[in-house]
C-alpha atoms as a PDB file:
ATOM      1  CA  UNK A   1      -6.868   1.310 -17.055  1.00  0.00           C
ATOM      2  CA  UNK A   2      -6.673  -0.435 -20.432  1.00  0.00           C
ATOM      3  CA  UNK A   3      -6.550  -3.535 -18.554  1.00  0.00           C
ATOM      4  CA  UNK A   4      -9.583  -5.452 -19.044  1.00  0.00           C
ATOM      5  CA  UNK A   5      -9.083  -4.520 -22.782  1.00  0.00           C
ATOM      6  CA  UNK A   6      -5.855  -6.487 -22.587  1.00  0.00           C
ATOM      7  CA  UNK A   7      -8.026  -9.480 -20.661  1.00  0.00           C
ATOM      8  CA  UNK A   8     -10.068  -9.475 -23.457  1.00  0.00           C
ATOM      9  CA  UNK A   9      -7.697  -9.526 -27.038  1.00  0.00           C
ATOM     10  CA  UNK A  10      -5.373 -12.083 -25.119  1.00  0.00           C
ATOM     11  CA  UNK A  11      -8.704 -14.236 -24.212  1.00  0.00           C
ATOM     12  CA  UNK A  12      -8.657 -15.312 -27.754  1.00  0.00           C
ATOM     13  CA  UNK A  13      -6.822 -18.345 -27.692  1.00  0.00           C
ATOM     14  CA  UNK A  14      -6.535 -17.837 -31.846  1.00  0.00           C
ATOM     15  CA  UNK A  15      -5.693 -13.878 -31.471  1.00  0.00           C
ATOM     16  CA  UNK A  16      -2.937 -15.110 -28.736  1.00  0.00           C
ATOM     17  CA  UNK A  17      -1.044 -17.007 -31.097  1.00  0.00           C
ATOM     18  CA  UNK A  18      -0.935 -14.530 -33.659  1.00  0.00           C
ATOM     19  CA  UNK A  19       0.313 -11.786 -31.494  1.00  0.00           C
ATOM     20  CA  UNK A  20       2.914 -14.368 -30.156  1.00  0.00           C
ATOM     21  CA  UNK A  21       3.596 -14.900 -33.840  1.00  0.00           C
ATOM     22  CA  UNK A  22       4.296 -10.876 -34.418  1.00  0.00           C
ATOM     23  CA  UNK A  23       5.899 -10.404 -30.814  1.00  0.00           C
ATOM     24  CA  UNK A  24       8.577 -12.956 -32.418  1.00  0.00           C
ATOM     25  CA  UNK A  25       9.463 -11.574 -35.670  1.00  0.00           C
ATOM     26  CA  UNK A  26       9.452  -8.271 -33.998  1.00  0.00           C
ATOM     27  CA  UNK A  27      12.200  -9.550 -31.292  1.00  0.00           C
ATOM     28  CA  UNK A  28      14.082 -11.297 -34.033  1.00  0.00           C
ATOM     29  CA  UNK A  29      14.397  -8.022 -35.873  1.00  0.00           C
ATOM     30  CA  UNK A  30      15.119  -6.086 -33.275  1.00  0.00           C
ATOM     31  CA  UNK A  31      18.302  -8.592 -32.441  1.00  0.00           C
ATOM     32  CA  UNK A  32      19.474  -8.234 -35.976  1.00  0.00           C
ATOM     33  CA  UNK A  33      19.721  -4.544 -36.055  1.00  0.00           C
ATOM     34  CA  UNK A  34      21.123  -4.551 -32.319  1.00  0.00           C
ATOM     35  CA  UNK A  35      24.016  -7.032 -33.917  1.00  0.00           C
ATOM     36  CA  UNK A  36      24.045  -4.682 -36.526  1.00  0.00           C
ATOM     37  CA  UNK A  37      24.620  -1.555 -34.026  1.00  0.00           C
ATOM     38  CA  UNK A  38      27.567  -3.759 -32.746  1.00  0.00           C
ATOM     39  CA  UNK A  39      29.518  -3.937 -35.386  1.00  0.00           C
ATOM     40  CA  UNK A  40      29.495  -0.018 -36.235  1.00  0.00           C
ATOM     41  CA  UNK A  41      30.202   0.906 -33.107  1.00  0.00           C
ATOM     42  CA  UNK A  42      33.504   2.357 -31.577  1.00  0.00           C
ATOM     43  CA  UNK A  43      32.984   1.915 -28.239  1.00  0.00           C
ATOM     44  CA  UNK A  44      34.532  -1.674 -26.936  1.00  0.00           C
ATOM     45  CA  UNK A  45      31.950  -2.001 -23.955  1.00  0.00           C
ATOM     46  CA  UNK A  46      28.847  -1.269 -26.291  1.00  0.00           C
ATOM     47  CA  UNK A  47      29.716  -3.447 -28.229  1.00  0.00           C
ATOM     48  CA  UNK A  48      30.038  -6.505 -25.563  1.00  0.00           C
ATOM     49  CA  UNK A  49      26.839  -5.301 -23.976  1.00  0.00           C
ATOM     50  CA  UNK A  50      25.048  -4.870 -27.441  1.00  0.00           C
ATOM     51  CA  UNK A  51      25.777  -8.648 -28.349  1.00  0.00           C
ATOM     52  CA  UNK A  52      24.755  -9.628 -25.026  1.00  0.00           C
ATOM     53  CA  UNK A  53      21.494  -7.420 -26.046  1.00  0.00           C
ATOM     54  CA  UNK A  54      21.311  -8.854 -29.389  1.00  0.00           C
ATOM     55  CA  UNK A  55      21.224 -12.167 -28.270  1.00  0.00           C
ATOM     56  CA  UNK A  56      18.546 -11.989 -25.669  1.00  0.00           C
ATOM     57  CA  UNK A  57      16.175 -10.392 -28.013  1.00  0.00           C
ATOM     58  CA  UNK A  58      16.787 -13.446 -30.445  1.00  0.00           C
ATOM     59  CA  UNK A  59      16.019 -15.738 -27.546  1.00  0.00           C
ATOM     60  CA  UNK A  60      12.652 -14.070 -27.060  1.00  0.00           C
ATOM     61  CA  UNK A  61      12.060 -14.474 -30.384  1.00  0.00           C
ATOM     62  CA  UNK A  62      12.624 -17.893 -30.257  1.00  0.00           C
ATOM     63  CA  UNK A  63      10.491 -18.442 -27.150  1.00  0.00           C
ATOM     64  CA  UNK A  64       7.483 -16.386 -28.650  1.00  0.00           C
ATOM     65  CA  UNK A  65       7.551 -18.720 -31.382  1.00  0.00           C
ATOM     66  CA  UNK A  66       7.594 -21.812 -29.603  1.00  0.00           C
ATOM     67  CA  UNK A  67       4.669 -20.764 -27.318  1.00  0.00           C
ATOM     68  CA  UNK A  68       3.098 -20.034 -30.340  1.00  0.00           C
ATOM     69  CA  UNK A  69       3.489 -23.650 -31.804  1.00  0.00           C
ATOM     70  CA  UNK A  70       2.535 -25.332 -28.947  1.00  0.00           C
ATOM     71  CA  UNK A  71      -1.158 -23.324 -28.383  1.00  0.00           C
ATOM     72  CA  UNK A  72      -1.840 -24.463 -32.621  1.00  0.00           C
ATOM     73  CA  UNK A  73      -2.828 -27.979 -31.650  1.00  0.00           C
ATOM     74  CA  UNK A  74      -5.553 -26.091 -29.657  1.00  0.00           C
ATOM     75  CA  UNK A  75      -6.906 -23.957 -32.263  1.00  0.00           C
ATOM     76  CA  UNK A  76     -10.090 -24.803 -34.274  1.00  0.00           C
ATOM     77  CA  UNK A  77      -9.378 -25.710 -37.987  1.00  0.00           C
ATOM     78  CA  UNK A  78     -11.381 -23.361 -39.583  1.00  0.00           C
ATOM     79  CA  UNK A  79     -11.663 -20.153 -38.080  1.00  0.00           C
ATOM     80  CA  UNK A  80     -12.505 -16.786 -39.242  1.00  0.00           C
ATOM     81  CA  UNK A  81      -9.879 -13.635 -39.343  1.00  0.00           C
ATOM     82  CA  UNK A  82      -9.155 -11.315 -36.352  1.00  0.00           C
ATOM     83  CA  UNK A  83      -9.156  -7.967 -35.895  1.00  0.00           C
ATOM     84  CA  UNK A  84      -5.924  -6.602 -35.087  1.00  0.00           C
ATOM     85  CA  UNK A  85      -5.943  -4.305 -32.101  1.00  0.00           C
ATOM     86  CA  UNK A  86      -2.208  -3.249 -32.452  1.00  0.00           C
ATOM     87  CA  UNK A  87      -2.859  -1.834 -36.036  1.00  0.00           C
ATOM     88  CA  UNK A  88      -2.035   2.294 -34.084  1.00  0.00           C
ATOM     89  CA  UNK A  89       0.841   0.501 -32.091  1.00  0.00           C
ATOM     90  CA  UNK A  90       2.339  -2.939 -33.531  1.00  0.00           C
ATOM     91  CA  UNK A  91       4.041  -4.777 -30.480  1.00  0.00           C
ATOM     92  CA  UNK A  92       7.967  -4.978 -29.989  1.00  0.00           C
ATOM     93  CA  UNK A  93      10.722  -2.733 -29.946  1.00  0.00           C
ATOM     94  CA  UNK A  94      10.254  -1.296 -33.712  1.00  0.00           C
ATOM     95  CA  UNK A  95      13.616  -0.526 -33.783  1.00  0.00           C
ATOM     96  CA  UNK A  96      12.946  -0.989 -38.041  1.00  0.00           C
ATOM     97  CA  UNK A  97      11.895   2.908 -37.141  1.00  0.00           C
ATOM     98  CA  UNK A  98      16.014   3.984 -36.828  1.00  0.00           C
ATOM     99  CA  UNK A  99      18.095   4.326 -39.471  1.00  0.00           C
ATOM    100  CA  UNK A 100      21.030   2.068 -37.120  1.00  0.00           C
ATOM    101  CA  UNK A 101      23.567   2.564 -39.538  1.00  0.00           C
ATOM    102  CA  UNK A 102      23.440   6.324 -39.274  1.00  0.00           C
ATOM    103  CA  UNK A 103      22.851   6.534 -35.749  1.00  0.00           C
ATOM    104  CA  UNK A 104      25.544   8.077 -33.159  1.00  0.00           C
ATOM    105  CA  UNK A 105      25.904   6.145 -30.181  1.00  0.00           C
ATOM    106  CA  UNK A 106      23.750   8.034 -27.521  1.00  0.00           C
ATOM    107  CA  UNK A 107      20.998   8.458 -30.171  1.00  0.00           C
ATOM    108  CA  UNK A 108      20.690   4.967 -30.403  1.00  0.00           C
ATOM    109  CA  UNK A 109      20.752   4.203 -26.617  1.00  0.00           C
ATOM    110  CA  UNK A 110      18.281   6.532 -25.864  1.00  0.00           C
ATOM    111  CA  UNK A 111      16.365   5.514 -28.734  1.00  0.00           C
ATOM    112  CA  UNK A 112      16.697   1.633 -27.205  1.00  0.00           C
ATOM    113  CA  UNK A 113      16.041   2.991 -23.411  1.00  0.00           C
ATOM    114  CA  UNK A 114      12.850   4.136 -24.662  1.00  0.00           C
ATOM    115  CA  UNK A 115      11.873   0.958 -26.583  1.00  0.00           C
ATOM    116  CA  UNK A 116      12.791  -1.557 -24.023  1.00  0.00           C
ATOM    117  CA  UNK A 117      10.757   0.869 -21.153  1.00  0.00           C
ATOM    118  CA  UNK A 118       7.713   1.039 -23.362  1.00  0.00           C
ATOM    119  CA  UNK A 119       8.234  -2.875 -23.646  1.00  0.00           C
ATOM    120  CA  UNK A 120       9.045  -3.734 -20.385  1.00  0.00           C
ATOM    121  CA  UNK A 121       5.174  -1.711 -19.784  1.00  0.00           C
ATOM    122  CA  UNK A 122       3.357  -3.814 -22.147  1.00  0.00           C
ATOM    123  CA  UNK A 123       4.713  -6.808 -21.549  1.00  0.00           C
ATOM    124  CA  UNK A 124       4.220  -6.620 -17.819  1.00  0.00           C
ATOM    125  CA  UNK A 125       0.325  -5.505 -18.328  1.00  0.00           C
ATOM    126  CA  UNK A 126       0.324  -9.182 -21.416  1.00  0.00           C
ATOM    127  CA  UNK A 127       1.625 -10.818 -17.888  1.00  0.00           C
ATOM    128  CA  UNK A 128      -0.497 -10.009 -15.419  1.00  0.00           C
ATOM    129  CA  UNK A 129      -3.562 -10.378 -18.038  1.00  0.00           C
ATOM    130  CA  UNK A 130      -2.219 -13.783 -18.509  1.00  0.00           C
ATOM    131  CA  UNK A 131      -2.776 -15.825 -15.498  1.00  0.00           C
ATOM    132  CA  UNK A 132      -5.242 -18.211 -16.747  1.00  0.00           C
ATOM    133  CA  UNK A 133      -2.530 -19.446 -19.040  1.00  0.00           C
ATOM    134  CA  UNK A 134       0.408 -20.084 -16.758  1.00  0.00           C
ATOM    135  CA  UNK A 135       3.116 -20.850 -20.006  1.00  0.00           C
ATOM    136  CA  UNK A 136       2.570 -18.061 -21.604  1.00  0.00           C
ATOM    137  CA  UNK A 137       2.523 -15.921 -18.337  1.00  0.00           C
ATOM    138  CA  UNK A 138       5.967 -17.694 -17.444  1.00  0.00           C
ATOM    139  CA  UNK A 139       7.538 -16.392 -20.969  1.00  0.00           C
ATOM    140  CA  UNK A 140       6.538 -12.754 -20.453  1.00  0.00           C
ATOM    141  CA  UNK A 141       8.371 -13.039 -17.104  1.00  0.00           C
ATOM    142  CA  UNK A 142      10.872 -14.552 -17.842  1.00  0.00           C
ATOM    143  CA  UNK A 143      11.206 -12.020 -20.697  1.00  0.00           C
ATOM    144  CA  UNK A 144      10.952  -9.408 -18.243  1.00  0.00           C
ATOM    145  CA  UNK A 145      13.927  -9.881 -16.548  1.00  0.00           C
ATOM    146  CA  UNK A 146      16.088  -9.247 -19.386  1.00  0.00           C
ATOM    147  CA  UNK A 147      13.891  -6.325 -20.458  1.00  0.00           C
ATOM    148  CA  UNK A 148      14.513  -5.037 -17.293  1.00  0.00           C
ATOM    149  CA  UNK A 149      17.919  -5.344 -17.669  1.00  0.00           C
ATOM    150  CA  UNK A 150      17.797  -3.870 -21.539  1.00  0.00           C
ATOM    151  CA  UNK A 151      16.472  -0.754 -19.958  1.00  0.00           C
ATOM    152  CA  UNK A 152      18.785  -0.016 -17.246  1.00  0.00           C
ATOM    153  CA  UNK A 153      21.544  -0.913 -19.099  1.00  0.00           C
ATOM    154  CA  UNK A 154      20.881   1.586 -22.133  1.00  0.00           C
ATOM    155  CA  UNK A 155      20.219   4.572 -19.427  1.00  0.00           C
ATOM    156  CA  UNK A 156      23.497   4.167 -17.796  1.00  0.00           C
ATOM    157  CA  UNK A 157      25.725   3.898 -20.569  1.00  0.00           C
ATOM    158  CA  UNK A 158      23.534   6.570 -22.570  1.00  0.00           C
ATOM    159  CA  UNK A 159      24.708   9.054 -19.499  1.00  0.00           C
ATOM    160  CA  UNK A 160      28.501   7.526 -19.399  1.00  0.00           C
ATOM    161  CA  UNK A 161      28.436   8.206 -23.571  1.00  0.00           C
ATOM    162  CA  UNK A 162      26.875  11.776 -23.179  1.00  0.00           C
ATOM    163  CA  UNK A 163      27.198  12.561 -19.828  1.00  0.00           C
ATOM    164  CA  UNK A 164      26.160  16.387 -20.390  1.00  0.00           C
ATOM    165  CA  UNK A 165      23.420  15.769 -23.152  1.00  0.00           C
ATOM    166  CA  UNK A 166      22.027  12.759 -21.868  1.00  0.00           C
ATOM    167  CA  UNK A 167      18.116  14.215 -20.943  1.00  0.00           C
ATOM    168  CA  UNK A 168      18.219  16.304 -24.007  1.00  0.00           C
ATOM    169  CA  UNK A 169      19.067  12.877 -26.128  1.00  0.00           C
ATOM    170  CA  UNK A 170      16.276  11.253 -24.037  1.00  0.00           C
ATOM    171  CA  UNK A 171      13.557  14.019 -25.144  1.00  0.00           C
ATOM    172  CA  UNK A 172      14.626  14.096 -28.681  1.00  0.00           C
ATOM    173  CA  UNK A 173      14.021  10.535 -28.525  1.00  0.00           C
ATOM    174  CA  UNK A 174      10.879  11.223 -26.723  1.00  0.00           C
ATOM    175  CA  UNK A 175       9.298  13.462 -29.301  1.00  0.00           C
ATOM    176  CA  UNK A 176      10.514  11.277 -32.815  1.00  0.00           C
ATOM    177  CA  UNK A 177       8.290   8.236 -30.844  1.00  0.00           C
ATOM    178  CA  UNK A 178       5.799  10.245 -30.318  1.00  0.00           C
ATOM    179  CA  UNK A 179       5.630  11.909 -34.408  1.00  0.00           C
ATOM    180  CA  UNK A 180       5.751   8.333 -35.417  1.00  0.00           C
ATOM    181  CA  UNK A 181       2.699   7.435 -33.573  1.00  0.00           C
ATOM    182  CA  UNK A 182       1.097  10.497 -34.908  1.00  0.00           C
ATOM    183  CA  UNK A 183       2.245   9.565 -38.239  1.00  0.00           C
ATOM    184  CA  UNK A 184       0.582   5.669 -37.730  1.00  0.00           C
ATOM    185  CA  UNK A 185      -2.532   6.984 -36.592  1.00  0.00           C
ATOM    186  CA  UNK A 186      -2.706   9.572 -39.090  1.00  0.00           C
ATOM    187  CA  UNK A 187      -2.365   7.005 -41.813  1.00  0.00           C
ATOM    188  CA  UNK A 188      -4.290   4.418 -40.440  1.00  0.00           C
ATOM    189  CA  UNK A 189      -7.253   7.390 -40.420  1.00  0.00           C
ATOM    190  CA  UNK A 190      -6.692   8.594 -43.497  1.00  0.00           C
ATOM    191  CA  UNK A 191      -6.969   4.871 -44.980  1.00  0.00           C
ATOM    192  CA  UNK A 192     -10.190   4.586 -43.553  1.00  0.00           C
ATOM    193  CA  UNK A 193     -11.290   7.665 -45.040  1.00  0.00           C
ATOM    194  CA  UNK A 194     -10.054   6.751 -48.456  1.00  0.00           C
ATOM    195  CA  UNK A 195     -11.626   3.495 -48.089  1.00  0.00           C
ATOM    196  CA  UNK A 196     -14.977   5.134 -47.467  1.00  0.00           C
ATOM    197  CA  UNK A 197     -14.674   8.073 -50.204  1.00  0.00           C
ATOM    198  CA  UNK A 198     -13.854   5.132 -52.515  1.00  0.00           C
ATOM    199  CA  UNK A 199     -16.987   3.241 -51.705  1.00  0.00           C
ATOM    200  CA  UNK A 200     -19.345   5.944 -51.627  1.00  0.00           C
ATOM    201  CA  UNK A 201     -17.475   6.905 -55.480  1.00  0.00           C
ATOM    202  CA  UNK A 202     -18.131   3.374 -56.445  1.00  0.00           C
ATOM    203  CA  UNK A 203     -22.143   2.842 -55.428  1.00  0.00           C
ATOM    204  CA  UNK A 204     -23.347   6.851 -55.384  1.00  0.00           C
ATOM    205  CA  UNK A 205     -21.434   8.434 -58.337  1.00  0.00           C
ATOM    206  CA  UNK A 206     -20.172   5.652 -60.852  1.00  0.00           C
ATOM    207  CA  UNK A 207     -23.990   3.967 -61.142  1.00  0.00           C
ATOM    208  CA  UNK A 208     -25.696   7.321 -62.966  1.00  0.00           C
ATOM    209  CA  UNK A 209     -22.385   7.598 -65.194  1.00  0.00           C
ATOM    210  CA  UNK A 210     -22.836   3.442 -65.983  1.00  0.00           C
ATOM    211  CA  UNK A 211     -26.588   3.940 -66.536  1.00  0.00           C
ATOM    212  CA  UNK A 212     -25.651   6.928 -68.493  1.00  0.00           C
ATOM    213  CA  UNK A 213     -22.930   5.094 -71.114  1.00  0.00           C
ATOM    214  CA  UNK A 214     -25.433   2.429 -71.407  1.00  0.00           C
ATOM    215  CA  UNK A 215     -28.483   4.303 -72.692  1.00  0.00           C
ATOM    216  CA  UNK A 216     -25.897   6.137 -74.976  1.00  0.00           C
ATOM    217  CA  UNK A 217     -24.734   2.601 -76.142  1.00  0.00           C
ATOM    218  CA  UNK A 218     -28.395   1.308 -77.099  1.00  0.00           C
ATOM    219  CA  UNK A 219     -28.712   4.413 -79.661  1.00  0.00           C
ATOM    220  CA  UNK A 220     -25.864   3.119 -81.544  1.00  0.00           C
ATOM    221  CA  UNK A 221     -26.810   1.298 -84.420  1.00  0.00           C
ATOM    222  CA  UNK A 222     -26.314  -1.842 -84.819  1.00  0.00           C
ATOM    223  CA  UNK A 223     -23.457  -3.557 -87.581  1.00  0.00           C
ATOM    224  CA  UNK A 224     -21.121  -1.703 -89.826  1.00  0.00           C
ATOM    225  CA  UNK A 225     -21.870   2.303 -90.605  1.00  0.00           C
ATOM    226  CA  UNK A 226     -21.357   3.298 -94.263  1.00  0.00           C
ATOM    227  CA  UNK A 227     -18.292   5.917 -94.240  1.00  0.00           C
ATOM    228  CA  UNK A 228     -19.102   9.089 -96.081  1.00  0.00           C
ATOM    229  CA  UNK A 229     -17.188   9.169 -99.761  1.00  0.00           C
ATOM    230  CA  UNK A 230     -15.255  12.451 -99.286  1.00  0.00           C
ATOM    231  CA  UNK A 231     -14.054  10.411 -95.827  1.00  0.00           C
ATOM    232  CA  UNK A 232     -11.681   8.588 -98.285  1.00  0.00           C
ATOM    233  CA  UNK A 233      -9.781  11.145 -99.787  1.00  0.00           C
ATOM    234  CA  UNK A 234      -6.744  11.015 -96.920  1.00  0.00           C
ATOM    235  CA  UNK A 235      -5.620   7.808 -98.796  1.00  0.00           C
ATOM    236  CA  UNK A 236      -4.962   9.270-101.773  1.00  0.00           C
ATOM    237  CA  UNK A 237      -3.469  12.482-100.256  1.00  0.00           C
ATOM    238  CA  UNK A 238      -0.972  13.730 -97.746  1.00  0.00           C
ATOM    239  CA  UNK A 239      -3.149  15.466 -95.555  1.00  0.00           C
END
């Protein structure tokens, strides 16, 4: 459904490179705290399969970037600033949202199972929306496959790990994605609000309060106002 309104953000040959850009760091980040997830861990297969993970996600990082560089040459010199469309729902695996280090090991693979399937979504939708720009459309494909890959891998080691709470790990995971979102939008609202209470403070309310301060400031006389003589009588006192 949200289709065409894919068509049209990734039309923007400017707005393509800087979600290519963020798509990068994103993957890059998510590698290090995969690596990171593979060094805590206890299990010795996790940990082979979570450095396999780790690097993949560094190689997409890698390739985002370099698709990036090569559409710049194509890009006007001046141009003006985008809007950015992912501001409820920044691309990647936002794995920066999981405390790694204090994850178990079926939290975090149901945590990554859900992050590589919500991935694997997008990133087939930025493919399919990408056929008039056949490079591009080859990374997301080729990124695919290992997303692909990411996903299944997670599920079935999440059930070997907690082969009786597996589906309750998965809903748990489920429901903290889905506060988080709640807690993006909600914030992303309640800037906008604050940005319009401040504006309407700062051209309805502030003006009578400066127009105010000013007529008070042309009564003021002018130069240096003689002190009254009993005003002197602290210096020569203590109180």
């Amino acid at each position: 459904m949200l289709a065409p309104l894919h068509r049209w953000i990734w039309r923007d040959a400017e707005r393509r490179v800087h979600k290519l850009i963020r798509f990068g760091e994103t993957e890059t980040d998510g590698g290090r705290d995969i690596l990171r997830a593979a060094e805590i861990t206890s299990d010795p297969l996790l940990r082979r399969l979570y450095l396999v993970h780790a690097i993949d996600e560094l190689r997409h990082g890698i390739l985002f970037r370099q698709r990036a560089v090569s559409l710049l040459p194509a890009l006007p010199l001046s141009s003006k600033p985008k809007f950015r469309t992912d501001w409820m729902a920044p691309g990647g695996h936002g794995l920066d949202d999981l405390d790694v280090d204090g994850a178990s090991d079926d939290a975090m693979l149901a945590f990554l199972h859900l992050s590589e399937k919500a991935a694997a979504s997008r990133f087939t939708v930025y493919r399919d929306v990408l056929k008039h720009d056949p490079p591009t459309c080859a990374v997301f494909d080729e990124i695919l496959h290992d997303e692909t890959f990411h996903m299944n891998y997670t599920l079935v080691q999440l059930a070997r790990v907690s082969p009786t709470d597996h589906k309750r790990r998965l809903w748990r995971a489920r429901l903290s994605r889905l506060w988080k979102a709640y807690l993006r939008v909600a914030t992303a609202i309640a800037g906008v609000l604050g940005g319009v209470l401040l504006t309407i403070q700062y051209f309805v309310v502030l003006p009578p309060f400066a127009w105010l301060a000013k007529r008070a400031a042309r009564r003021e006389a002018l130069g240096w106002t003689p002190v009254r003589p009993e005003a002197h009588d602290s210096l020569t006192r203590q109180f």
